[in-house]
C-alpha atoms as a PDB file:
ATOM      1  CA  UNK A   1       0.000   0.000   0.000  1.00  0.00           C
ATOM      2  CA  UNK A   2       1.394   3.782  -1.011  1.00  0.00           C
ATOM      3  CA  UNK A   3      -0.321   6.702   0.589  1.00  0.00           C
ATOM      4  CA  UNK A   4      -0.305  10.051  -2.327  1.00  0.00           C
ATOM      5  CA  UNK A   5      -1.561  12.750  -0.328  1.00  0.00           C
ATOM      6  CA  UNK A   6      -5.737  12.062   0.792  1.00  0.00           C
ATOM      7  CA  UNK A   7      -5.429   8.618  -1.604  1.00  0.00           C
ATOM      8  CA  UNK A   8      -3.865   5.165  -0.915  1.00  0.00           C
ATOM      9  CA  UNK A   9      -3.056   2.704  -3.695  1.00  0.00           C
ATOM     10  CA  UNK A  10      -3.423  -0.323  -3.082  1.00  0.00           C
ATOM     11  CA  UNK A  11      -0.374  -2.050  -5.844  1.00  0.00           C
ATOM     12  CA  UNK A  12       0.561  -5.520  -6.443  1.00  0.00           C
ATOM     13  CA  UNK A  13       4.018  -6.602  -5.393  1.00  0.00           C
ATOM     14  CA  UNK A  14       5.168  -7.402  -8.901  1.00  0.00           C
ATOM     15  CA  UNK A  15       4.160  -3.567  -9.722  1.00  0.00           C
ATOM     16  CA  UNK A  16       7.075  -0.868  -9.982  1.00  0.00           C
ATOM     17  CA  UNK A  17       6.539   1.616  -7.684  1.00  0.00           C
ATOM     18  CA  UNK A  18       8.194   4.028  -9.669  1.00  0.00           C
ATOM     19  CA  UNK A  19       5.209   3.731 -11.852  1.00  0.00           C
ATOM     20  CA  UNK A  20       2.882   3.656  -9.665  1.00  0.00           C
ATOM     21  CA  UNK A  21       2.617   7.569  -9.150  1.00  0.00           C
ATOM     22  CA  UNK A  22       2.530   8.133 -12.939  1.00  0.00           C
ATOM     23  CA  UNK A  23       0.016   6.019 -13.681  1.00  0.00           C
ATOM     24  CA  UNK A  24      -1.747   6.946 -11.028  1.00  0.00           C
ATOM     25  CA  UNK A  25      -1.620  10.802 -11.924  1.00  0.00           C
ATOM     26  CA  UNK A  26      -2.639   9.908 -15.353  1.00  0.00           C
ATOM     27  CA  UNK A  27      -5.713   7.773 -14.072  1.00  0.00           C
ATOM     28  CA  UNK A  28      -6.474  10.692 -11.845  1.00  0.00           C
ATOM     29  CA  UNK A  29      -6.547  13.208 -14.768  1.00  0.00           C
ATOM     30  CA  UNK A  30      -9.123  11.284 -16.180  1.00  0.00           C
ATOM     31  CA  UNK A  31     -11.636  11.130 -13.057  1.00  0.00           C
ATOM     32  CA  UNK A  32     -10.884  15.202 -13.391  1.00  0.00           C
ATOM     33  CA  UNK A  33     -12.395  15.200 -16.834  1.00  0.00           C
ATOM     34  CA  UNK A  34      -8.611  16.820 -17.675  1.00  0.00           C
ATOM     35  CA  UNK A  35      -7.784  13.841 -19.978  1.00  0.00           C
ATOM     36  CA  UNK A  36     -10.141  13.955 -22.887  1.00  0.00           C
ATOM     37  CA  UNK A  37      -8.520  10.362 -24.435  1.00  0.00           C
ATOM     38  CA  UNK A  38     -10.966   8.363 -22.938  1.00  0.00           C
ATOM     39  CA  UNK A  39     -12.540   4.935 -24.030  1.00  0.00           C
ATOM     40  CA  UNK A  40     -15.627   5.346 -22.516  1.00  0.00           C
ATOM     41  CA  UNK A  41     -17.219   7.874 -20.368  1.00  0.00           C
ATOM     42  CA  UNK A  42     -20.746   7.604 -18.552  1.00  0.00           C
ATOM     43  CA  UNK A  43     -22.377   8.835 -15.190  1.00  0.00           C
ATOM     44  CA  UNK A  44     -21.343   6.330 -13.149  1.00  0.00           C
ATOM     45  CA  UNK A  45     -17.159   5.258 -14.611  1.00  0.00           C
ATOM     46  CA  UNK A  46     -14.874   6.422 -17.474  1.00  0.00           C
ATOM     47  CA  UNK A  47     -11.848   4.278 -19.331  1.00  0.00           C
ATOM     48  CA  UNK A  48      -8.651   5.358 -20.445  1.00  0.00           C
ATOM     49  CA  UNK A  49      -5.457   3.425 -21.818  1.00  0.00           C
ATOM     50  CA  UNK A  50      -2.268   3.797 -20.431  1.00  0.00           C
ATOM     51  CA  UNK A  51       0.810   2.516 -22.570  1.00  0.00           C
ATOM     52  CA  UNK A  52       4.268   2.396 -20.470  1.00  0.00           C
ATOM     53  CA  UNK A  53       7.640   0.260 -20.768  1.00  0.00           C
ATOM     54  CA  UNK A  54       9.031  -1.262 -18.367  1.00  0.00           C
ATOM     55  CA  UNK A  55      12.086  -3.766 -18.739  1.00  0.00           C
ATOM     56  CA  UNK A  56      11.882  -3.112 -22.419  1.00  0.00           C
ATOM     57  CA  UNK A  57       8.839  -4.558 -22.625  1.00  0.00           C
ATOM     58  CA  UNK A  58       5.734  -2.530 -23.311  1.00  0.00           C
ATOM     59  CA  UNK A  59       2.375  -2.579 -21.741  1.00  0.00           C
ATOM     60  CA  UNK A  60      -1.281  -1.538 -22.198  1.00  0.00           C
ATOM     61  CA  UNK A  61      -3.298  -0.701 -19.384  1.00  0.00           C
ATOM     62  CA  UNK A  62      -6.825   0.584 -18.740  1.00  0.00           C
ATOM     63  CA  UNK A  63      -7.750   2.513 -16.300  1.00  0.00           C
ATOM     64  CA  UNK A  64     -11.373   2.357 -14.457  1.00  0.00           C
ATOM     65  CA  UNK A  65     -12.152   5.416 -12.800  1.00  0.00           C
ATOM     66  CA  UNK A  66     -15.848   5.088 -10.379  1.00  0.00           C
ATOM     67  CA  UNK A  67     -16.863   8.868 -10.417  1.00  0.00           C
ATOM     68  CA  UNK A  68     -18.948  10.449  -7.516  1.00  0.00           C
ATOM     69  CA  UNK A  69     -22.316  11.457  -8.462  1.00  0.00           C
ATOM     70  CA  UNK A  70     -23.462  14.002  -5.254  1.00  0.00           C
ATOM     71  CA  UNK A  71     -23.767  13.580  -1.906  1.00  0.00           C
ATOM     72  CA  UNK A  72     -26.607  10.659  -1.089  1.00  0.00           C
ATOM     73  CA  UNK A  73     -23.388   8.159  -3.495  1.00  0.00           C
ATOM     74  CA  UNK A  74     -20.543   9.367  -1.503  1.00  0.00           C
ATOM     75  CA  UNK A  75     -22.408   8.703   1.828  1.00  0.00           C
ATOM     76  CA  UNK A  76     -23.777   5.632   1.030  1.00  0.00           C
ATOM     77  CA  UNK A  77     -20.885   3.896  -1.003  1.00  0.00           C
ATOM     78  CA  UNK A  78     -18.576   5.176   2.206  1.00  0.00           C
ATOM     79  CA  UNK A  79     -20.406   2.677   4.326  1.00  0.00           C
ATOM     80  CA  UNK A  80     -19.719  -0.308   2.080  1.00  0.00           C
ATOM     81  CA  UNK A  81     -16.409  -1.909   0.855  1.00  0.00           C
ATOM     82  CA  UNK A  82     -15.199   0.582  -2.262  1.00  0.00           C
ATOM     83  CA  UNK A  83     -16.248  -0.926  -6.090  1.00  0.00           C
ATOM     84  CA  UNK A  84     -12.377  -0.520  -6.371  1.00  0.00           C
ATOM     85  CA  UNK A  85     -12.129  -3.707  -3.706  1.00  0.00           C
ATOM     86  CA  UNK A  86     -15.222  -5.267  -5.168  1.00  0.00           C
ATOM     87  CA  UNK A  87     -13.534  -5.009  -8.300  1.00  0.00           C
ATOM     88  CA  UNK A  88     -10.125  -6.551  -6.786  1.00  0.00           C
ATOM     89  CA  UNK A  89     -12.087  -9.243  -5.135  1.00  0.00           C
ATOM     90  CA  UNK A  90     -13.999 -10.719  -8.045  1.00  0.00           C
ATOM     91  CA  UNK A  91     -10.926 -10.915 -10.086  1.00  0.00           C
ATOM     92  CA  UNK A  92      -8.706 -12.910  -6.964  1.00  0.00           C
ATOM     93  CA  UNK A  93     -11.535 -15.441  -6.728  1.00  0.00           C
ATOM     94  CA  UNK A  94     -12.232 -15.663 -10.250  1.00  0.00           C
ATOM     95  CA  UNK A  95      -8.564 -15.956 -11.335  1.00  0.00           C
ATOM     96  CA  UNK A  96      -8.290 -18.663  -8.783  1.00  0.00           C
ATOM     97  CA  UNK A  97     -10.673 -20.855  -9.735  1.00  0.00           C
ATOM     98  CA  UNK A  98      -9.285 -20.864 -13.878  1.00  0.00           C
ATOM     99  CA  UNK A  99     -12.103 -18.178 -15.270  1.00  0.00           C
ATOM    100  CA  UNK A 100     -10.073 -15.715 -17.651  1.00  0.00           C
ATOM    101  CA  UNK A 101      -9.937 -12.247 -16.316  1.00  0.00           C
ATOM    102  CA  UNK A 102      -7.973  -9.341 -17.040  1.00  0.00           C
ATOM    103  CA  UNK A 103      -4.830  -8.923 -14.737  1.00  0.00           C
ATOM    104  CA  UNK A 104      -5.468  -6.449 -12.038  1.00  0.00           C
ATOM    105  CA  UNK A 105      -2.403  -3.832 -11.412  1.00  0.00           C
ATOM    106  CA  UNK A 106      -3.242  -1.508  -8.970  1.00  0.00           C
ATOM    107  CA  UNK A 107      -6.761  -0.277  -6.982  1.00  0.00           C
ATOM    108  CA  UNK A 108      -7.062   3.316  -5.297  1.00  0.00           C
ATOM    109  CA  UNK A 109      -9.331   4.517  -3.137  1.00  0.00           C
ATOM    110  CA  UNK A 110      -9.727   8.443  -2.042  1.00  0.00           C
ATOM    111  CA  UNK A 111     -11.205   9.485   1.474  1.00  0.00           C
ATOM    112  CA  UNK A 112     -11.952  13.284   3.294  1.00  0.00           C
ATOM    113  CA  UNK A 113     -12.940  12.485   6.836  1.00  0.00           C
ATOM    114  CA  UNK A 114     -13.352   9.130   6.319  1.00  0.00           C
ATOM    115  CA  UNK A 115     -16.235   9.592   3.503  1.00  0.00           C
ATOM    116  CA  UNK A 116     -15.290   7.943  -0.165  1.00  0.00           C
ATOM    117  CA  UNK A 117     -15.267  10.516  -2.749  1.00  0.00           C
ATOM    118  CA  UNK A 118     -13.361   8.920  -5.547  1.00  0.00           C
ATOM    119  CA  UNK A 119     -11.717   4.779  -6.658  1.00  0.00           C
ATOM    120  CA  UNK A 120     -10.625   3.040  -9.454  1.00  0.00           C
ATOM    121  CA  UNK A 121      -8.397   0.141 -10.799  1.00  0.00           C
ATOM    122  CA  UNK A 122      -5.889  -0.385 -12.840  1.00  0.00           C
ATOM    123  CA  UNK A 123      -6.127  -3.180 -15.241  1.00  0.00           C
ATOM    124  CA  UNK A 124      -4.432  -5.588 -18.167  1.00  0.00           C
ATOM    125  CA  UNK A 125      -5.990  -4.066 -21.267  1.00  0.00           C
ATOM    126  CA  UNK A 126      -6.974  -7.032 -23.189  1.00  0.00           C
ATOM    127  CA  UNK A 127      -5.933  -6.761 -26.843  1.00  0.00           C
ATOM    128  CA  UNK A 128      -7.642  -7.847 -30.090  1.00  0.00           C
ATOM    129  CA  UNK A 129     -10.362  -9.109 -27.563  1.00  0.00           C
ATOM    130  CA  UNK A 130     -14.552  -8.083 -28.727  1.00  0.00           C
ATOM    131  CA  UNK A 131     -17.424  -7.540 -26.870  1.00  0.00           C
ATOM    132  CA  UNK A 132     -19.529 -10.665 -27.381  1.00  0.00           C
ATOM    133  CA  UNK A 133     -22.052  -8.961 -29.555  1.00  0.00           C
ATOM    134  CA  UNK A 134     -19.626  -7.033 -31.622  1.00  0.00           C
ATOM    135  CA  UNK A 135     -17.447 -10.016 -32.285  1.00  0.00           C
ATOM    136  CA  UNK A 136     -21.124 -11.648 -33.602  1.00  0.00           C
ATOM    137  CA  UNK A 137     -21.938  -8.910 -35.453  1.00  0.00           C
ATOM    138  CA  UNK A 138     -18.415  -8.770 -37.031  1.00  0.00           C
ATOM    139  CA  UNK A 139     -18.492 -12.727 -37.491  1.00  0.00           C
ATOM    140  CA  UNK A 140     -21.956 -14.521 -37.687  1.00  0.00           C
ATOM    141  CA  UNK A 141     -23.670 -12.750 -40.796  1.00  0.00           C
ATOM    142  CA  UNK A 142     -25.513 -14.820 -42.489  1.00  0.00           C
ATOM    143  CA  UNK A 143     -24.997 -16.961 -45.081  1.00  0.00           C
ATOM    144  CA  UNK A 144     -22.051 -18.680 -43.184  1.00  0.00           C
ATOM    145  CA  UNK A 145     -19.510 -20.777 -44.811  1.00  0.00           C
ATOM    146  CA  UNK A 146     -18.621 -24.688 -42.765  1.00  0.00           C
ATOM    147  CA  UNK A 147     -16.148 -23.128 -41.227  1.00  0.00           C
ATOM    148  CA  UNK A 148     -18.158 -20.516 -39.516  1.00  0.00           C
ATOM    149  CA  UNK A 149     -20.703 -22.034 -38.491  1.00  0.00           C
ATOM    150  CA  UNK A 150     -17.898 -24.512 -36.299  1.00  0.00           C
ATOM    151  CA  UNK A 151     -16.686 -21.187 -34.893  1.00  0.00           C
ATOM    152  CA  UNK A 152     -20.067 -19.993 -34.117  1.00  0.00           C
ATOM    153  CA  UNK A 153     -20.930 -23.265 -32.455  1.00  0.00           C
ATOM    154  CA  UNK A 154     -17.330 -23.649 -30.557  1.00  0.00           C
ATOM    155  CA  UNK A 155     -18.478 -19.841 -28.999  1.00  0.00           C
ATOM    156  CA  UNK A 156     -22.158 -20.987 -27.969  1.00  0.00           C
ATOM    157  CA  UNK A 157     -20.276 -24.191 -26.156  1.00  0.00           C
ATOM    158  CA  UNK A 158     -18.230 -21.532 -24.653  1.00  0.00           C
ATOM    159  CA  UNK A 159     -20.211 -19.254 -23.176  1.00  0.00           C
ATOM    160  CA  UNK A 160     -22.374 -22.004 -21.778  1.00  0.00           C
ATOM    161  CA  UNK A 161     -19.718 -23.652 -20.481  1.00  0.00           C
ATOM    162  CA  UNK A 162     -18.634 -20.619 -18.717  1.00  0.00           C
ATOM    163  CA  UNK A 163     -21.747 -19.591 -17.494  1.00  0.00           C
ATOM    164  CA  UNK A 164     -23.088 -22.928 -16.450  1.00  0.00           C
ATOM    165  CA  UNK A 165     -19.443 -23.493 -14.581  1.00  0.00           C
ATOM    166  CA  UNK A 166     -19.930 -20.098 -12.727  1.00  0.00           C
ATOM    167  CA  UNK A 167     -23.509 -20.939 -11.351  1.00  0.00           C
ATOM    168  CA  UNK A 168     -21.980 -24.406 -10.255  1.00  0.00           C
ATOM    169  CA  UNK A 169     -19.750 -22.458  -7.964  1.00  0.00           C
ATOM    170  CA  UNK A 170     -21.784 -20.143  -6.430  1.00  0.00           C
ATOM    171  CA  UNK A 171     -20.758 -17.210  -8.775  1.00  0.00           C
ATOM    172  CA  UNK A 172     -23.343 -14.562  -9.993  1.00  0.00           C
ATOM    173  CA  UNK A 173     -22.079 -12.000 -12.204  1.00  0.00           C
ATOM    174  CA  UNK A 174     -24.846  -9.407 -11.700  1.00  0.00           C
ATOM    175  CA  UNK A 175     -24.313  -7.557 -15.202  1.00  0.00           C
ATOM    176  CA  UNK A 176     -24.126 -10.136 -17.744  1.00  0.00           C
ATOM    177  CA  UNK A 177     -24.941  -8.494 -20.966  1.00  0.00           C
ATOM    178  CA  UNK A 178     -22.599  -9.285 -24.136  1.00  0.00           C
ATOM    179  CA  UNK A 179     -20.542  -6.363 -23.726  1.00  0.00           C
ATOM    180  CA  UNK A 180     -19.036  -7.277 -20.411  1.00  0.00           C
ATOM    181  CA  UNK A 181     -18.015 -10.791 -22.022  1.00  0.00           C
ATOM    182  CA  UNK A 182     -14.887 -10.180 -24.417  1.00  0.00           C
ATOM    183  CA  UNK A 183     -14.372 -12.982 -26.998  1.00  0.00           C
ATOM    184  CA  UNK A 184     -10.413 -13.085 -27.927  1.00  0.00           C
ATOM    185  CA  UNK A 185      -9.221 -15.398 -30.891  1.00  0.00           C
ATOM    186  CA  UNK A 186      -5.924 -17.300 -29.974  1.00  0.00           C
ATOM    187  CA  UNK A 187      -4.284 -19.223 -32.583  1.00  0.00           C
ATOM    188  CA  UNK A 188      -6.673 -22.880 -32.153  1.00  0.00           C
ATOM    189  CA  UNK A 189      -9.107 -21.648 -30.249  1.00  0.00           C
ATOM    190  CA  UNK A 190     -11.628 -19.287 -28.964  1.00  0.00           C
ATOM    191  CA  UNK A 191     -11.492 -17.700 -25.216  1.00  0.00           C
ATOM    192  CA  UNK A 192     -13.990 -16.167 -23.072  1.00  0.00           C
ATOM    193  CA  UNK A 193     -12.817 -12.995 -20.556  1.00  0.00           C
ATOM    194  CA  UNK A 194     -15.384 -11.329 -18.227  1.00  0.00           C
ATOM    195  CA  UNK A 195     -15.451  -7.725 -17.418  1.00  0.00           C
ATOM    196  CA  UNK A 196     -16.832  -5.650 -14.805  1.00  0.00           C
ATOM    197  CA  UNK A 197     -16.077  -7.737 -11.937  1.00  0.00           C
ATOM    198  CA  UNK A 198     -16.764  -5.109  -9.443  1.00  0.00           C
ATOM    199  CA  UNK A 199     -20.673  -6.540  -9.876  1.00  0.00           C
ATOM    200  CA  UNK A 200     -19.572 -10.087  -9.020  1.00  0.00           C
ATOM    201  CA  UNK A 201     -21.098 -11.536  -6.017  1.00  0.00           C
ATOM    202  CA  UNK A 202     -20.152 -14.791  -4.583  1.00  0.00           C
ATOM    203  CA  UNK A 203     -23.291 -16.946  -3.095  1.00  0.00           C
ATOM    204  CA  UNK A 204     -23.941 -21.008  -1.738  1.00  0.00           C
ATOM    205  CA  UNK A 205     -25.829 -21.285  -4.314  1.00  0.00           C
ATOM    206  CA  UNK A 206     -27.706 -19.462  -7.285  1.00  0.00           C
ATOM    207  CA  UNK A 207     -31.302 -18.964  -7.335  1.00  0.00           C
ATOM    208  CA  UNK A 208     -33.313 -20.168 -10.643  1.00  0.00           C
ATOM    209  CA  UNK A 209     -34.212 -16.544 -10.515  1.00  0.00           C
ATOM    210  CA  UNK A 210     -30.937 -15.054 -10.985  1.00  0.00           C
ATOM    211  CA  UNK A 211     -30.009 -17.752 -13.182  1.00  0.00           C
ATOM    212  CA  UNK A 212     -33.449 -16.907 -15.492  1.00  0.00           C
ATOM    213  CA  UNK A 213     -31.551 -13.172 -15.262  1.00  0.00           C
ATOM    214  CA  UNK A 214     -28.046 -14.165 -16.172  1.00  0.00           C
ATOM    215  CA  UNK A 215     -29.969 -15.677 -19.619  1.00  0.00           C
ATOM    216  CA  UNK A 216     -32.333 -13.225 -19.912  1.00  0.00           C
ATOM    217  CA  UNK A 217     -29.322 -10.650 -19.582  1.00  0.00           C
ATOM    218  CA  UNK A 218     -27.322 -12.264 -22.599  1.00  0.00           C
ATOM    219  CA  UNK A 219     -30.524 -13.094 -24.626  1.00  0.00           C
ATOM    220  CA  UNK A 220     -31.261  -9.083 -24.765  1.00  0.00           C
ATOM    221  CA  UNK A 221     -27.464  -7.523 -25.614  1.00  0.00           C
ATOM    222  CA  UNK A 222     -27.075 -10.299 -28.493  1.00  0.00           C
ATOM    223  CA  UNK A 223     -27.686  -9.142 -31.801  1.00  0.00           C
ATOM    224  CA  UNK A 224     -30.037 -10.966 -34.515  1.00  0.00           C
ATOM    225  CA  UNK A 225     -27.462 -12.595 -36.196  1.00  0.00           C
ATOM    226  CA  UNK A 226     -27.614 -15.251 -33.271  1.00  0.00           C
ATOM    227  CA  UNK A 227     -31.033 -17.124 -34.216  1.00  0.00           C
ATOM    228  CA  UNK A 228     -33.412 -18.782 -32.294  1.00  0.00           C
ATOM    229  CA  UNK A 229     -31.807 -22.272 -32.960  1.00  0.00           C
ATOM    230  CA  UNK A 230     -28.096 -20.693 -31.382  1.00  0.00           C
ATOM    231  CA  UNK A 231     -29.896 -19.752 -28.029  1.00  0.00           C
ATOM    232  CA  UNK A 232     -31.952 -22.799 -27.917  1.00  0.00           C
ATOM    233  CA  UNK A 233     -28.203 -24.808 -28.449  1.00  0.00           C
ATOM    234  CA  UNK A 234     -26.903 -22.105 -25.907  1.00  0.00           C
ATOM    235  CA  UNK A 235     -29.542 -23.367 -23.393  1.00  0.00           C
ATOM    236  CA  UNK A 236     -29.503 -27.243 -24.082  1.00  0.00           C
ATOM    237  CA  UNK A 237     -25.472 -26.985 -23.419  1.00  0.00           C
ATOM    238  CA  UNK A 238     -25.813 -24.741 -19.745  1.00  0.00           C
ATOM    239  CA  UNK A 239     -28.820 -27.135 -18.825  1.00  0.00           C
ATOM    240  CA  UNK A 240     -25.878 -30.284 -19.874  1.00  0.00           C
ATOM    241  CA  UNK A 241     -27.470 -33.652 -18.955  1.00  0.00           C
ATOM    242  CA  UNK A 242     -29.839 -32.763 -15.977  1.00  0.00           C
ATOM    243  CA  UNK A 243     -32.429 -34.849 -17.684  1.00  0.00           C
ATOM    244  CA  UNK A 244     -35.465 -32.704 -16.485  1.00  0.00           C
ATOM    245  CA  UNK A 245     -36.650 -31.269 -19.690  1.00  0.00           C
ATOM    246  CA  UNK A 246     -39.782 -29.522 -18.581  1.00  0.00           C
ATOM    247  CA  UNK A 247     -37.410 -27.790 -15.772  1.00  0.00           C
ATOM    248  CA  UNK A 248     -35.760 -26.287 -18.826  1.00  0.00           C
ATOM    249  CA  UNK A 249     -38.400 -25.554 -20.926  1.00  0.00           C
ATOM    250  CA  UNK A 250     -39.437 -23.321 -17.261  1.00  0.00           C
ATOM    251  CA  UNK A 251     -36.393 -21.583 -17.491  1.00  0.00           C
ATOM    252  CA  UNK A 252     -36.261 -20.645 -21.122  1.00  0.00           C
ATOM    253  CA  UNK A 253     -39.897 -19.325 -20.432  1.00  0.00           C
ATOM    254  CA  UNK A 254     -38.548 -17.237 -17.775  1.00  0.00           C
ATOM    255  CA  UNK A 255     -35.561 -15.696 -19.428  1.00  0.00           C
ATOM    256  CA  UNK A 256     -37.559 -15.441 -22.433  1.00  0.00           C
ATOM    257  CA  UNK A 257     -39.995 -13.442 -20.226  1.00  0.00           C
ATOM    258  CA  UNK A 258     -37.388 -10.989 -18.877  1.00  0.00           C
ATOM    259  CA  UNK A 259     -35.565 -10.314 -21.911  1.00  0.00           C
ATOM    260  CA  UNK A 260     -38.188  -9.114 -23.678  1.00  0.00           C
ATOM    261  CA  UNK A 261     -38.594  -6.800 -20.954  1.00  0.00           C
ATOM    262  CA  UNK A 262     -34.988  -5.875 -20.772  1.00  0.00           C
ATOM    263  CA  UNK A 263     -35.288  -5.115 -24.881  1.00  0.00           C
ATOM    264  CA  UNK A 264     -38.533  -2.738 -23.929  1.00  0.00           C
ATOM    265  CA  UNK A 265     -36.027  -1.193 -21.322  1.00  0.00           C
ATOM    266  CA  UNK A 266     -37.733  -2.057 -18.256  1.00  0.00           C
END
């Protein structure tokens, strides 16, 4: 841990401190609206890439910035473990138990009299990695050639897979939506990386509710490209060999249910 004036980063071990200040000053910038090279900027967080060298070897980093929005946030997010820690805390457990996950640098958190005003984290920046509906959009137009179609069915396996291994451990990830699910080509394969782990909540078990939610979640950020036939494969692989067919028809009813309300932005 470094204290820089009111803020304390929180840096892995493996991190050069000597770059911890500049990065942090650049990250800072950002939360300041002074850096206008952002990736993304929205009420609630902004992004920003960070390229620095370090042993000769160069590295990308992003930079998550959680921005204060008045003073009902800052007292009620004081009173609560920072999304900063969250977000440090879903990528330890996830890491740990062989999900893929961006590497996690550095977290900083930034009190006055004890009250959170300002976090963030900085991250592995994951390169030539797609959101999940981007990378379908790009990918999946119809008409497909043979080899397509393999790809697209290797993905659907995939994300099942991934999604039916994280209910199996107790793992909800509470903002599921294709654009917090980076597909990243390596050179035989296909991989799966989740983002925004800050939302990632760790349970005995997962309620069919939540589960109907994690579906319904993905079923509403995918594009039309994926047909009904591809989520109706995605569903038959996450249910896998429970044998109680009329339990999944249920939950395909269900997600089916609140996607459609998620589309009409309920």
């Amino acid at each position: 841990m470094y204290g820089l004036g009111r803020r304390k980063v929180f840096a892995r071990r493996d991190f050069p401190i000597q770059e911890v200040q500049k990065i942090f000053e650049d990250t800072i910038s950002v939360s300041n609206h002074q850096n206008q090279k952002v990736l993304k900027l929205s009420p609630q967080s902004c992004l920003k890439v960070h390229r620095i060298t370090l042993g000769g070897r160069n590295y990308s980093l992003c930079s998550k910035v959680y921005l204060s929005r008045g003073l009902f946030h800052v007292l009620r997010f004081s009173l609560i473990p920072s999304k900063a820690r969250a977000f440090w805390k879903g990528w330890w457990v996830l890491k740990s138990r062989g999900f893929r996950v961006p590497e996690v640098y550095l977290i900083w958190e930034e009190r006055r009299l004890r009250l959170l005003i300002g976090c963030g984290v900085v991250m592995e920046t994951v390169e030539e990695g797609l959101g999940l509906d981007r990378y379908a959009s790009k990918n999946f137009l119809p008409p497909l050639e043979f080899q397509g179609l393999e790809r697209k069915r290797e993905l659907i396996f995939q994300m099942a897979d991934t999604l039916a291994k994280l209910h199996a451990q107790g793992i909800l990830h509470r903002d599921l939506k294709a654009s917090n699910v980076l597909v990243k080509e390596y050179d035989d394969s296909l991989g799966i990386v989740l983002l925004d782990l800050d939302v990632v909540r760790f349970r005995g078990s997962i309620s069919r509710r939540h589960i109907a939610l994690n579906l319904a979640q993905i079923d509403a950020s995918l594009p039309p490209c994926v047909t009904k036939w591809d989520r109706l494969r995605f569903l038959s692989k996450y249910w896998g060999k429970r044998g109680n067919r009329e339990g999944l028809r249920a939950l395909a009813r269900e997600a089916t249910r609140l996607s459609i309300l998620r589309r009409r932005g309920r």
